[in-house]
Protein backbone atom coordinates (compact mmCIF):
# COMPACT_ATOMS: atom_id res chain seq x y z
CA UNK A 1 -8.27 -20.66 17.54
CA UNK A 2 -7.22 -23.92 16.73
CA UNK A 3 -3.07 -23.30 16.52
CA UNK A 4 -3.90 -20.81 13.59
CA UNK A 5 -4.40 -17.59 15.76
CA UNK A 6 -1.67 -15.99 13.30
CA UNK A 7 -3.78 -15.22 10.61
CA UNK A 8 -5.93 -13.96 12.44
CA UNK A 9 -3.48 -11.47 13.15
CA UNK A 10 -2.87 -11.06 9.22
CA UNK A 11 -6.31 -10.29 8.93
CA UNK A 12 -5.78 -7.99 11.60
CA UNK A 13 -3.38 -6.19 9.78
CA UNK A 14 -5.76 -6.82 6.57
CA UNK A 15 -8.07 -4.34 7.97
CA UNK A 16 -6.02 -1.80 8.70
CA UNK A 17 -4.66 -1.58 5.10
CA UNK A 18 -8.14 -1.35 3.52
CA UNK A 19 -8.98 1.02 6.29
CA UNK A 20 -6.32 3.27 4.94
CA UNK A 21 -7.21 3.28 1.60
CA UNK A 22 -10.79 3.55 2.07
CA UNK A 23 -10.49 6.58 4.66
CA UNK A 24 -8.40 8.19 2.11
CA UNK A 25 -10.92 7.85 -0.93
CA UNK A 26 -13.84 9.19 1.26
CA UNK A 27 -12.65 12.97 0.35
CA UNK A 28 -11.97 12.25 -3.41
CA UNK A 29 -15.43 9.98 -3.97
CA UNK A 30 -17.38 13.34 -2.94
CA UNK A 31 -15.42 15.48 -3.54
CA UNK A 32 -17.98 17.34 -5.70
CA UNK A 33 -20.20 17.81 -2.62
CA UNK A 34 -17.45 18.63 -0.80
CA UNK A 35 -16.19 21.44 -2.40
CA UNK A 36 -19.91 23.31 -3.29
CA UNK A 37 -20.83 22.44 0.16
CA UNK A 38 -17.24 24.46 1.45
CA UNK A 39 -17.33 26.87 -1.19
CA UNK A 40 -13.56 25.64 -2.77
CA UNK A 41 -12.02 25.87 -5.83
CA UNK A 42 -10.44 23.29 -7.85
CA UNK A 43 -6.59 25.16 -6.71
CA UNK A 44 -7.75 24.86 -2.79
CA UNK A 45 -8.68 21.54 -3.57
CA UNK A 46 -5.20 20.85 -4.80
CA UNK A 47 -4.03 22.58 -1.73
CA UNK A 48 -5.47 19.88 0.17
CA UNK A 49 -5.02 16.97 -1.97
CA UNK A 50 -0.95 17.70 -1.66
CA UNK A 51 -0.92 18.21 2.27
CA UNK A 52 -1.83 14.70 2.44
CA UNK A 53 0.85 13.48 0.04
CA UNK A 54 3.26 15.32 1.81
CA UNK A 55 2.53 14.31 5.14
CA UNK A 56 2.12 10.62 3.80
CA UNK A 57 5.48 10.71 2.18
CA UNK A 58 7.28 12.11 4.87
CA UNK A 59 5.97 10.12 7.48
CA UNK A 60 6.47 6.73 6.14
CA UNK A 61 9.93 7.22 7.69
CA UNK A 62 8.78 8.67 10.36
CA UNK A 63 6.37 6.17 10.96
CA UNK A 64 8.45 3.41 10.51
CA UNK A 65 10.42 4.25 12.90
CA UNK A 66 8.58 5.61 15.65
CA UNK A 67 6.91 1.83 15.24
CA UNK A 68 10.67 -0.19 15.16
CA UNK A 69 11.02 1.90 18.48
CA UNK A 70 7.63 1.65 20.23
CA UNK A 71 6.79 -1.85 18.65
CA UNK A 72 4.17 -3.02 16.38
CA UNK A 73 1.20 -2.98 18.69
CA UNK A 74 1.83 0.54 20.08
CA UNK A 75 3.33 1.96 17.30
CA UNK A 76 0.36 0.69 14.76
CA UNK A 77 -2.26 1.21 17.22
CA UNK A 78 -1.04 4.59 17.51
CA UNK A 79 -0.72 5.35 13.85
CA UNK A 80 -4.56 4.41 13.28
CA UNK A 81 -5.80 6.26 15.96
CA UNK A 82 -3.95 9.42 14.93
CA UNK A 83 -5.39 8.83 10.97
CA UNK A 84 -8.74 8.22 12.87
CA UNK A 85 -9.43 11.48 14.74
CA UNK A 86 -8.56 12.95 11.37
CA UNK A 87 -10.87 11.24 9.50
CA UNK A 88 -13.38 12.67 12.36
CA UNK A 89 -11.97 15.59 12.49
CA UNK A 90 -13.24 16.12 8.93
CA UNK A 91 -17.07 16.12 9.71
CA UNK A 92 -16.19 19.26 11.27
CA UNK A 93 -14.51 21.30 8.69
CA UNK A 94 -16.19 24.67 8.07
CA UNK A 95 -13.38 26.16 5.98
CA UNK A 96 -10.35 25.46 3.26
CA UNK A 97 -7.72 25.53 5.75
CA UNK A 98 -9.29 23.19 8.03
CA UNK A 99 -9.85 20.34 5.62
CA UNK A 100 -6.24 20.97 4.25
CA UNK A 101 -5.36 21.08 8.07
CA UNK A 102 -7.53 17.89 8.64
CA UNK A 103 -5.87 16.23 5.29
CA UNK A 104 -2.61 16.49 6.51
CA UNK A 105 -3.52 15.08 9.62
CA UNK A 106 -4.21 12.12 7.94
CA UNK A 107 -1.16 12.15 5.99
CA UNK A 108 0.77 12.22 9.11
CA UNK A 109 -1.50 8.65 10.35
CA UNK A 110 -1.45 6.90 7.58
CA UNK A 111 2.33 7.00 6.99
CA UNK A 112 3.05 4.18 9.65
CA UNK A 113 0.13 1.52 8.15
CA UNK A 114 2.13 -0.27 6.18
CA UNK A 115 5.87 -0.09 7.70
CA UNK A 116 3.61 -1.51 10.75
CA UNK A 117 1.52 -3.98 9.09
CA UNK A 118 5.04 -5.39 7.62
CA UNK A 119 6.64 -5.18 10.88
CA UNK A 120 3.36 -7.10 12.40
CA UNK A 121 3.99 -9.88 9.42
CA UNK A 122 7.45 -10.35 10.01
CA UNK A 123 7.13 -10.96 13.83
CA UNK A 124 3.76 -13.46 13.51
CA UNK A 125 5.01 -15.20 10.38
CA UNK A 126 7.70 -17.89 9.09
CA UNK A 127 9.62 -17.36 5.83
CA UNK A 128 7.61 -20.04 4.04
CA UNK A 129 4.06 -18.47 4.93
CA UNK A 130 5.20 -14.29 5.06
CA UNK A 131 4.95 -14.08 1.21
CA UNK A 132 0.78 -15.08 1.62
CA UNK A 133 0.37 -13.34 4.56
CA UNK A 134 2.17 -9.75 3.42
CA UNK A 135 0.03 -10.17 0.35
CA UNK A 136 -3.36 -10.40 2.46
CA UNK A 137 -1.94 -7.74 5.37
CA UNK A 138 -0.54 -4.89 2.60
CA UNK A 139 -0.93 -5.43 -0.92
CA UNK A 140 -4.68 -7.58 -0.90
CA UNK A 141 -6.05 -4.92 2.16
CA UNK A 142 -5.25 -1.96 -0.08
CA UNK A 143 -6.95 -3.12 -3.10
CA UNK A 144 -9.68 -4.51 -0.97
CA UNK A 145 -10.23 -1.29 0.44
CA UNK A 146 -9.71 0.54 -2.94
CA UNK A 147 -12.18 -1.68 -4.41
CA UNK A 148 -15.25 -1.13 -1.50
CA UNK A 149 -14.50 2.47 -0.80
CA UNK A 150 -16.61 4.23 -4.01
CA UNK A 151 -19.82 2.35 -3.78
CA UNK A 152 -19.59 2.14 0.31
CA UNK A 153 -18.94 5.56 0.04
CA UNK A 154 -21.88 6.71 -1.47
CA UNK A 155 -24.23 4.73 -0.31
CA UNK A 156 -23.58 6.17 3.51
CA UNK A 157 -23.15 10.17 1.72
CA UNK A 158 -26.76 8.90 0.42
CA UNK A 159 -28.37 8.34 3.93
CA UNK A 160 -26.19 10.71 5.73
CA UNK A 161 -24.45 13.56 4.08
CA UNK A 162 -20.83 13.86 3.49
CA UNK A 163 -20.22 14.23 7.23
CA UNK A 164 -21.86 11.58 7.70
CA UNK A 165 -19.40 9.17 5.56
CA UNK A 166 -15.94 10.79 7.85
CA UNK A 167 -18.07 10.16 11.00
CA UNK A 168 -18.40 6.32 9.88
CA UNK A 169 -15.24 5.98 8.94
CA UNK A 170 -14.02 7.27 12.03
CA UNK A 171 -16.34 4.82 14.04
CA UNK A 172 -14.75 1.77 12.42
CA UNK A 173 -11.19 2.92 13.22
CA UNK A 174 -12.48 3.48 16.79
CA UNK A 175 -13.67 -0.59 16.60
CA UNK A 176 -10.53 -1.68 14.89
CA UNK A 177 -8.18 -0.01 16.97
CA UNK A 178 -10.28 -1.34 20.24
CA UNK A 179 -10.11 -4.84 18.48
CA UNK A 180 -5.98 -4.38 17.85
CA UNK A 181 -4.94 -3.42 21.41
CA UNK A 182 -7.17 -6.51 22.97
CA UNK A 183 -5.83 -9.41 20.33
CA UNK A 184 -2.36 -7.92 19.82
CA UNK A 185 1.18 -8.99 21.31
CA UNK A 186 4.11 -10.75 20.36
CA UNK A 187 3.64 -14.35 19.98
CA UNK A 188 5.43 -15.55 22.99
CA UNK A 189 3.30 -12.93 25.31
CA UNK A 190 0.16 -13.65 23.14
CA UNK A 191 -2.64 -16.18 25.27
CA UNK A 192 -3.99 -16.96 22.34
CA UNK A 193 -1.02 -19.35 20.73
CA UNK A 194 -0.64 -22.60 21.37
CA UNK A 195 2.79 -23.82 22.09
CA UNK A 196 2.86 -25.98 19.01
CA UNK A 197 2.18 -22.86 16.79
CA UNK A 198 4.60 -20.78 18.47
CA UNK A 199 7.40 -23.41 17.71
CA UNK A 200 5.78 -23.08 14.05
CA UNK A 201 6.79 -19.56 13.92
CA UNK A 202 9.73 -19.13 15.31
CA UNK A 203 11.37 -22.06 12.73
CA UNK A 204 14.38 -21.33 11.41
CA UNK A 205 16.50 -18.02 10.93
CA UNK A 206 13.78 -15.90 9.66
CA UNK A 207 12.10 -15.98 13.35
CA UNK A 208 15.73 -14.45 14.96
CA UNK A 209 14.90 -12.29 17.89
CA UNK A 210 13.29 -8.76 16.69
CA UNK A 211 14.50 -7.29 19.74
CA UNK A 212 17.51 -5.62 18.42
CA UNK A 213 17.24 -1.71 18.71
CA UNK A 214 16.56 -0.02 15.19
CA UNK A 215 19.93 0.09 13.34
CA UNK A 216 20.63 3.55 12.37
CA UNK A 217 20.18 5.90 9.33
CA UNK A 218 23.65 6.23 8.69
CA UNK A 219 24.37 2.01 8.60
CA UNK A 220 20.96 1.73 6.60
CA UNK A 221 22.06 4.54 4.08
CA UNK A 222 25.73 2.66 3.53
CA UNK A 223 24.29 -0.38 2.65
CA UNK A 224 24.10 -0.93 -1.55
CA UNK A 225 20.52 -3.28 -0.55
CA UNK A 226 18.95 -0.39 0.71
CA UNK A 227 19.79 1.96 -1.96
CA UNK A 228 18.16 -0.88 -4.51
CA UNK A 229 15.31 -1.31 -2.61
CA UNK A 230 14.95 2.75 -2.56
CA UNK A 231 15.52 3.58 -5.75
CA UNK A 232 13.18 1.05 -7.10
CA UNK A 233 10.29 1.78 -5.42
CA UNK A 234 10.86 5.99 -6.43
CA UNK A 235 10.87 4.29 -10.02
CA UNK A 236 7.84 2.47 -9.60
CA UNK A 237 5.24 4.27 -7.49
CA UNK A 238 4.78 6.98 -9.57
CA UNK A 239 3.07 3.76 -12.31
CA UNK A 240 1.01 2.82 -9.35
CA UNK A 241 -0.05 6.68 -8.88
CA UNK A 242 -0.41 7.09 -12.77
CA UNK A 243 -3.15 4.55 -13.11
CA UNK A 244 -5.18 5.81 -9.62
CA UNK A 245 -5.26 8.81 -10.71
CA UNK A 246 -5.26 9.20 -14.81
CA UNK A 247 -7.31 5.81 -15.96
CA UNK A 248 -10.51 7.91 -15.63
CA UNK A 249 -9.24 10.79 -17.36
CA UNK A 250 -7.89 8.05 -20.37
CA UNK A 251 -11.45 6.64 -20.15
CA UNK A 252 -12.78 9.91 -20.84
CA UNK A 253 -10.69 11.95 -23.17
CA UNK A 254 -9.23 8.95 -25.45
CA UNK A 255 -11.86 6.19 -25.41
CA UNK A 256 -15.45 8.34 -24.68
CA UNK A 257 -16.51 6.90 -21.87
CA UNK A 258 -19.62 8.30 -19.76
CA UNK A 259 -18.97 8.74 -15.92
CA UNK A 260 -21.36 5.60 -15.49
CA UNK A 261 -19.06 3.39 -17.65
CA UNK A 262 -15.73 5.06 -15.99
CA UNK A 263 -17.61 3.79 -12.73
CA UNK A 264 -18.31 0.61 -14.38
CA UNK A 265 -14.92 -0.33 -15.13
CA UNK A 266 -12.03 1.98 -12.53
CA UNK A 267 -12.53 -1.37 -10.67
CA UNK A 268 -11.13 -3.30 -12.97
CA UNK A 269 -7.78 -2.83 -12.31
CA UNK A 270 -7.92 -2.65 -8.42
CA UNK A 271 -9.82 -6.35 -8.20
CA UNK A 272 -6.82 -7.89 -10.32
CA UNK A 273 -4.80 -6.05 -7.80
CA UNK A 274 -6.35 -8.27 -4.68
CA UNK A 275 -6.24 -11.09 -6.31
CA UNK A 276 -2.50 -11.29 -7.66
CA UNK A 277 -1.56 -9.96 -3.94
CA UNK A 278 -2.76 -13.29 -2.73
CA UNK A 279 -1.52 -15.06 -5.13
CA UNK A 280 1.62 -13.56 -5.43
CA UNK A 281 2.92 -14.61 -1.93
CA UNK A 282 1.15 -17.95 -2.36
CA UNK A 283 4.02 -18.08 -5.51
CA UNK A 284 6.76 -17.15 -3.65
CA UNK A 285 5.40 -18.99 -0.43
CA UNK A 286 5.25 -22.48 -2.45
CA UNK A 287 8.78 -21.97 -4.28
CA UNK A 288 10.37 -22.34 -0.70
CA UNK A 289 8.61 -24.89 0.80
CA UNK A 290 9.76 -27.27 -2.16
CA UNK A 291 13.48 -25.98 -1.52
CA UNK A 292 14.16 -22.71 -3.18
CA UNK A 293 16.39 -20.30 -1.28
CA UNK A 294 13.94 -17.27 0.17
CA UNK A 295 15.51 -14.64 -1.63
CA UNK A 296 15.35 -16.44 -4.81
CA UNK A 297 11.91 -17.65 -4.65
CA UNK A 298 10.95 -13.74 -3.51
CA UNK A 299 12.68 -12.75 -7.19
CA UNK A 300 11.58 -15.13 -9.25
CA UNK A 301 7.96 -13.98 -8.80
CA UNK A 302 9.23 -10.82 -9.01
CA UNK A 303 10.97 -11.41 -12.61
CA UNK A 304 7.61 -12.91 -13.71
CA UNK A 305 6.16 -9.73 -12.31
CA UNK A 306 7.90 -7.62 -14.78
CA UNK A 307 8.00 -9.65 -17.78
CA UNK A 308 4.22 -9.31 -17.62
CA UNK A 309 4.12 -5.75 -17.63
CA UNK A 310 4.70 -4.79 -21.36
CA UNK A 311 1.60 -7.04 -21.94
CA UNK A 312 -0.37 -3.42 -20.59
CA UNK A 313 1.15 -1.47 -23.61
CA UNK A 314 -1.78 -3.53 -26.13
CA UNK A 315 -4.36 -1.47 -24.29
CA UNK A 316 -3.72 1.67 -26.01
CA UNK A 317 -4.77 -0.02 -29.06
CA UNK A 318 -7.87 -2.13 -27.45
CA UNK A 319 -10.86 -1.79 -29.72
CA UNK A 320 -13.18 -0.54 -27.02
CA UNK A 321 -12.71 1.16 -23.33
CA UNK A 322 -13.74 -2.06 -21.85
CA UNK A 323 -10.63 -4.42 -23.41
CA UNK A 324 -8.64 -1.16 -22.88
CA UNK A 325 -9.16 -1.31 -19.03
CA UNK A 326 -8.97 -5.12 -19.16
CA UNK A 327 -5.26 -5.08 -20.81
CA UNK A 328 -4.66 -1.90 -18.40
CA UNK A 329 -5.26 -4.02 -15.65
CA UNK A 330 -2.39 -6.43 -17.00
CA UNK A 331 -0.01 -4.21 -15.28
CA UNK A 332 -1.94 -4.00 -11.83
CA UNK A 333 -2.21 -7.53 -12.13
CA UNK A 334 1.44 -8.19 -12.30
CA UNK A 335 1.92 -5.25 -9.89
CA UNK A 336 0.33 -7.15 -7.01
CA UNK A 337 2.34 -9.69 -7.55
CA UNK A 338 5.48 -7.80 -7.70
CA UNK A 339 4.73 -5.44 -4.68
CA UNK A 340 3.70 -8.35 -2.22
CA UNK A 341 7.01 -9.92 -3.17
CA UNK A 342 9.35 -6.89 -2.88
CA UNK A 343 7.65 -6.11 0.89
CA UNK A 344 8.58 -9.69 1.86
CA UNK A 345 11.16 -9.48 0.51
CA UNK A 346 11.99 -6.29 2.52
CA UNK A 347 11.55 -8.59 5.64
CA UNK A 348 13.52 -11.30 4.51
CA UNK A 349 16.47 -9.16 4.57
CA UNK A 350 16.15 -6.97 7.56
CA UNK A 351 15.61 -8.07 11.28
CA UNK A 352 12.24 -7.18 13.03
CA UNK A 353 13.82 -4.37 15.11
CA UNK A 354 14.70 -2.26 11.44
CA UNK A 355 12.01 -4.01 9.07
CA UNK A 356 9.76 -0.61 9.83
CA UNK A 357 12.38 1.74 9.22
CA UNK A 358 13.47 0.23 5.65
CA UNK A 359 9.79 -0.10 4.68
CA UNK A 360 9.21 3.71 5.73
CA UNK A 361 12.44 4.88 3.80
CA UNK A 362 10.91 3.02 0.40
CA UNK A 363 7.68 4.64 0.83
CA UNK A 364 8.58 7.51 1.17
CA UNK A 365 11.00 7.21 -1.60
CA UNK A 366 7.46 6.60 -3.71
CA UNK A 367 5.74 9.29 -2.46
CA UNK A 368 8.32 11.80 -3.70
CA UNK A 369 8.78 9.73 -7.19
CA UNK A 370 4.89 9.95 -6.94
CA UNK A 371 4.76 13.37 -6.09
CA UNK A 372 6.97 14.95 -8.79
CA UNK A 373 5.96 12.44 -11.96
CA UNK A 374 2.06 13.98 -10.54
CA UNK A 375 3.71 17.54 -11.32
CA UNK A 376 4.67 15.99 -15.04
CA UNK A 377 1.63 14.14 -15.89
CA UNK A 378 -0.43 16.40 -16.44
CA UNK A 379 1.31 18.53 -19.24
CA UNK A 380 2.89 15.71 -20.86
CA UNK A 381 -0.54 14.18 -21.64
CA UNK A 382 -1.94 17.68 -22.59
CA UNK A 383 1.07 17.71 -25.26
CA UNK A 384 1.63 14.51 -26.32
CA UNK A 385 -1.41 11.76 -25.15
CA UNK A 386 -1.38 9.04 -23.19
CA UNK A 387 0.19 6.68 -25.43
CA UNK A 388 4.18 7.76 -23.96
CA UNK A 389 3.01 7.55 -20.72
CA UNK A 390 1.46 4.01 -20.63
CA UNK A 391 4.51 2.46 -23.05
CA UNK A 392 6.70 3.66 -20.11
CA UNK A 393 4.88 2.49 -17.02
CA UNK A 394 4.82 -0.87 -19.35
CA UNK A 395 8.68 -1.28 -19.53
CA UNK A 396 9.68 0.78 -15.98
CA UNK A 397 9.22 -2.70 -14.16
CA UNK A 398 11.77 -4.82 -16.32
CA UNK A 399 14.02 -1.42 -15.38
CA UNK A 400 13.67 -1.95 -11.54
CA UNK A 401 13.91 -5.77 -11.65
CA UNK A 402 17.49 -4.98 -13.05
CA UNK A 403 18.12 -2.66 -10.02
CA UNK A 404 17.12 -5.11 -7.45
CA UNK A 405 19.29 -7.86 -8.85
CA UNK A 406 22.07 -5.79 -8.86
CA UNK A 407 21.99 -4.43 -5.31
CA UNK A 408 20.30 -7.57 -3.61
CA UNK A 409 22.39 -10.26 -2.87
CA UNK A 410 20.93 -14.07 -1.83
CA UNK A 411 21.52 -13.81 1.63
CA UNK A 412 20.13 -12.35 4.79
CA UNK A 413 21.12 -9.25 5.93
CA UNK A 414 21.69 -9.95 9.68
């Protein structure tokens, strides 16, 4: 593959990202089908919704580092075949309890993705190229997924029922997972790399052996990096969360849109997503190949990052739903690039053997910041609007910038 057979690999890991997030949407895209078709109400619905939040949460941890221990191709081969015979399993469901059952299932998959997909990054790529590729393998594959998943979606429920849309889901898993175990190794055990690219990747101090057993929970939990890195992402998730899940609501309540314009404009935000994930790790990528320190580059984009946020905060007083979504979108925008950033980052500081592990602690860090601001949302808006809560995810990003400076220092970690 012409010396180049690593991105491959990042598309690789591309996949399995949007495969996540699309296999995720498929219950909330129909879920009006869904729940006549299962005879549910809106509180079982709930029921299931939080299973997979809670499984997700918990088992980016647990995910991470069953993968630091079992390696990237086992571990993330594993983790998608586990999220796949849940998404299966799901055709199936007859009851409540088994589509909560089934949700939490794929809770429990989906946990490792992207503690794997980083881990698959840090091993394939050098310091100078890892901000571009993280972008395309976590970030860019999430929005891309995010993105095809409600028209996709429908158009298979169309032809072939809402079992029909788990059961192709499933079937792509199957083919990706098939695909991962015959492409994937390590470079230096990999057929496909040429000796010329293998020297490429294994330049400098970023490529140190990732052979090193995981460090443990007690020297990860000491360190004042790991509490930053932590702490920020429970800060910032719950934005991320906010705008998935409350954007159509907005659209609705505060601006009168019709479900056909909500569906004409929710994608919005998602596409500036993709795009700034690329071109955040392009940033960073560039800033170090014309001499910046990696660390430094990695914040620098990140700074930018969060001085663009309070840009979203116009929105609220957009003229129309349409510049509303547009100024919205500000804040994804500058969330791609400061997400694609802070996972390099992530695996500029830790060696291969741990990267997993201190991915899986952050997310689930955001799962529980995302999982209690959900339980706040909703009453705060009923009382006060939406205004508050979109001035705050505007300035929340200048807030963890500040925490990352303070607990990350410019140097590696091992």
């Amino acid at each position: 593959m012409g010396g180049r057979f690593r991105w491959w690999i990042a598309g690789l890991l591309f996949g399995a990202s949007a495969l996540s997030f699309f296999d995720r949407q498929v219950l909330s895209v129909l879920a009006p089908n869904i729940l006549a078709d299962l005879g549910m109400t809106s509180v079982e619905y709930g029921y299931a919704v939080s299973a997979f939040t809670l499984a997700y949460s918990v088992m980016f941890t647990v995910g991470g580092r069953i993968i630091d221990h079992l390696g990237t191709r086992a571990g993330l081969g594993l983790t998608v075949i586990v999220w796949t015979l849940a998404s299966l399993l799901h055709a199936a469901a007859r009851t409540s309890p088994q589509l909560t059952f089934f949700r939490f299932l794929l809770g429990v998959g989906e946990g490792g993705c992207f503690p794997g997909a980083a881990k698959g990054i840090l091993e394939w790529f050098p310091a100078r190229e890892r901000g571009l590729a993280m972008g395309i393998a976590t970030t860019g594959g999430s929005a891309f997924g995010a993105v095809l998943a409600p028209p996709v979606i429908v158009w298979i429920a169309g032809s072939a029922g809402w079992r029909g849309a788990f059961i192709a889901t499933g079937v792509i898993g199957v083919v990706w997972a098939l695909v991962w175990f015959l492409f994937y190794r390590r470079p230096e055990q990999s057929r496909f790399v040429t000796p010329a690219e293998l020297r490429h990747i294994r330049q400098g101090l970023d490529a140190a052996a990732p052979k090193e057993r995981p460090w443990p929970f007690r020297r990860l939990l000491a360190r004042r990096d790991v509490a930053g890195i932590v702490a920020t992402r429970f800060l910032l998730d719950p934005v991320f969360y906010f705008y998935m899940f409350w954007i159509p609501q907005y659209l609705s309540r505060e601006r009168g849109a019709s479900l056909e314009d909500i569906g004409k404009l929710t994608w919005i935000p998602f596409f500036t997503l993709g795009v700034s994930s690329f071109l955040g790790g392009a940033a960073s990528d560039l800033l170090i190949r014309r001499g910046w320190a990696v660390q430094s580059a990695r914040k620098a984009v990140m700074a930018a990052a969060a001085f663009l946020t309070p840009v979203s905060i116009l929105g609220i007083y957009a003229p129309d739903a349409f510049w509303a979504v547009t100024l919205l979108g500000v804040l994804t925008f500058a969330h791609g690039f400061w997400m694609t950033n802070y996972m390099t980052l992530i695996g500029d500081l830790f060696p291969a053997g741990t990267v997993a592990t201190v991915v899986g602690l952050s997310g689930t860090a955001g799962g529980i910041g995302g999982f209690l601001s959900s339980l706040l949302v909703g009453s705060f808006v009923e009382t006060y609007s939406f205004t508050p809560a979109f001035v705050v995810c505007g300035v929340l990003y200048p807030v963890g910038l500040a925490i990352i400076l303070a607990s990350v220092r410019d140097r590696y970690a091992y």
